[in-house]
Protein backbone atom coordinates (compact mmCIF):
# COMPACT_ATOMS: atom_id res chain seq x y z
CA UNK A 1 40.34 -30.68 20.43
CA UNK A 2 40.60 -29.08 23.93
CA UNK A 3 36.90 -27.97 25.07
CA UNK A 4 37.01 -25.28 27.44
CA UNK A 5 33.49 -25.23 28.58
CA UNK A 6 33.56 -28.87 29.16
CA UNK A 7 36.76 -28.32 31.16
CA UNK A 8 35.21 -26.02 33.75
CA UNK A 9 32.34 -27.77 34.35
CA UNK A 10 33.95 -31.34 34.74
CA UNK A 11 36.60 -29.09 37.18
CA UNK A 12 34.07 -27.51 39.20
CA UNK A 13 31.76 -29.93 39.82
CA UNK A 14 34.94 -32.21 40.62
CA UNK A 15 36.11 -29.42 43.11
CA UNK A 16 33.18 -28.77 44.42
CA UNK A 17 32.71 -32.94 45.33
CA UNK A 18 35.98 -33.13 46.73
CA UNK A 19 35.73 -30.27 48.90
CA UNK A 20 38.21 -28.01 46.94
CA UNK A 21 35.24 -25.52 46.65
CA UNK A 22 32.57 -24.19 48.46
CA UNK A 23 28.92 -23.72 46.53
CA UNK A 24 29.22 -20.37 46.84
CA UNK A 25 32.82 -20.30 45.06
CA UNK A 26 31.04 -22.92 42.73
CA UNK A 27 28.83 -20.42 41.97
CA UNK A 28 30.74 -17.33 41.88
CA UNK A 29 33.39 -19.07 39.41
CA UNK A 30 30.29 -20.40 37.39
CA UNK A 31 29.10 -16.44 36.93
CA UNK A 32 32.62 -15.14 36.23
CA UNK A 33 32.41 -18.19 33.72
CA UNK A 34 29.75 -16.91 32.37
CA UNK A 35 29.89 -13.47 32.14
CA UNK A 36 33.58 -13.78 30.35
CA UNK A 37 31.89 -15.95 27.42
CA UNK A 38 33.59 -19.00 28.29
CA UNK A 39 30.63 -21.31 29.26
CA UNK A 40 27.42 -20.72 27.92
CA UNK A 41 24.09 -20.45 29.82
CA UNK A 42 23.41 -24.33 29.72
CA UNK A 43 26.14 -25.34 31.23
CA UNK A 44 26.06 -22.65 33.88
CA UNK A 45 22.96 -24.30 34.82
CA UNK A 46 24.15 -27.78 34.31
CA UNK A 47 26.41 -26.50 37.05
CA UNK A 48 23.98 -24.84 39.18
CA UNK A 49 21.86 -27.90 38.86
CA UNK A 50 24.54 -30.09 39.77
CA UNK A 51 25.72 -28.25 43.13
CA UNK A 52 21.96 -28.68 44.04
CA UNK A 53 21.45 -32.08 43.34
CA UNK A 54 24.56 -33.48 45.54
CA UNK A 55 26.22 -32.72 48.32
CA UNK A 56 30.35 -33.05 48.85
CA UNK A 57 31.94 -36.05 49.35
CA UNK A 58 32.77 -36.54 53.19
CA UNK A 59 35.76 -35.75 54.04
CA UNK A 60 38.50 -38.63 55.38
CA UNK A 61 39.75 -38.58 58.37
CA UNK A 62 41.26 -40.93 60.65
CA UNK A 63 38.11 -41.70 62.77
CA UNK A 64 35.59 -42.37 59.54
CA UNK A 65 38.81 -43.79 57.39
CA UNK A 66 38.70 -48.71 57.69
CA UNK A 67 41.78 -50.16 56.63
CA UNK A 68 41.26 -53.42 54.81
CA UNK A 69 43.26 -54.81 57.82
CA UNK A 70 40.76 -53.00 60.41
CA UNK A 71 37.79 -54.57 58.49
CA UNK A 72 39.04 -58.22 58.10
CA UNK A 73 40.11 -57.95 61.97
CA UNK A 74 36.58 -56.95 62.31
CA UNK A 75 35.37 -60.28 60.53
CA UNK A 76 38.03 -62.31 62.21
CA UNK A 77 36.82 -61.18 65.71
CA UNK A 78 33.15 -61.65 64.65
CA UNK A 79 33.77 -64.95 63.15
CA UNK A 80 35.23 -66.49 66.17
CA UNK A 81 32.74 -64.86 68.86
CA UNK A 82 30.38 -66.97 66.48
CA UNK A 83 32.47 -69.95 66.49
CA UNK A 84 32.83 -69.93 70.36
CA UNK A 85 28.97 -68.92 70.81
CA UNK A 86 28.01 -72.33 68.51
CA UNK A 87 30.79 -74.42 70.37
CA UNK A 88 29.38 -73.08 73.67
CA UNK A 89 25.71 -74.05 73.19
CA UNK A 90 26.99 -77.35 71.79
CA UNK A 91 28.58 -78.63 75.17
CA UNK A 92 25.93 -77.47 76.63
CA UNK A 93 23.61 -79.69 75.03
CA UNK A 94 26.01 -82.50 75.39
CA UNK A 95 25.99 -81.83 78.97
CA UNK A 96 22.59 -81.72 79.26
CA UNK A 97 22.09 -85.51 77.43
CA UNK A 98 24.60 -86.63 79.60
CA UNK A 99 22.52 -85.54 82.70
C-alpha cells in the first residue's frame, strides 16, 4: 500500500541531495508537510535531521566530470612516463659498467 509519509521524506531528502531543493525549501515543504497532517512529527525531524547531517551532492559539470576514457588515458600516460623513467635509469647503469 502507497505510504505517503514515507513518500515525502524519501522525495525530499532525494531532492534536497540532488540539488532539486534548497534546505530552506526542504524545510518549508517539511512544515507545510506537517502542518497539513501528512507527515507526522518524527519524520519531520527525521527530515530536519537529515538536511543537517549531509550536505548536497556536488554538482557535475564538465570541469569536475572523468570519462572512463580520460581516466585510462591518465593511466596510460602514467604508465609509460614510468616505463621510460625505469628504461632510462637502466641504460644508464649499463653505460656506466661499460665505462
Amino acid at each position: 500500500m502507497f505510504n505517503m509519509s514515507d513518500f515525502i521524506e524519501e522525495n525530499l531528502t532525494e531532492g534536497y541531495l540532488t540539488g532539486a531543493f534548497t534546505e530552506t525549501q526542504i524545510n518549508i515543504f517539511a512544515l507545510n508537510y506537517l502542518n497539513r497532517g501528512q507527515i507526522n512529527q518524527e519524520v519531520f525531524d527525521k527530515i530536519t535531521k537529515f538536511i543537517e547531517d549531509n550536505e548536497p551532492y556536488p554538482e557535475e559539470t564538465e570541469e569536475n566530470v572523468e570519462t572512463e576514457e580520460t581516466k585510462e588515458n591518465k593511466e596510460t600516460k602514467e604508465n609509460k612516463e614510468t616505463k621510460e623513467t625505469e628504461e632510462t635509469k637502466g641504460k644508464k647503469k649499463l653505460r656506466e659498467k661499460r665505462n
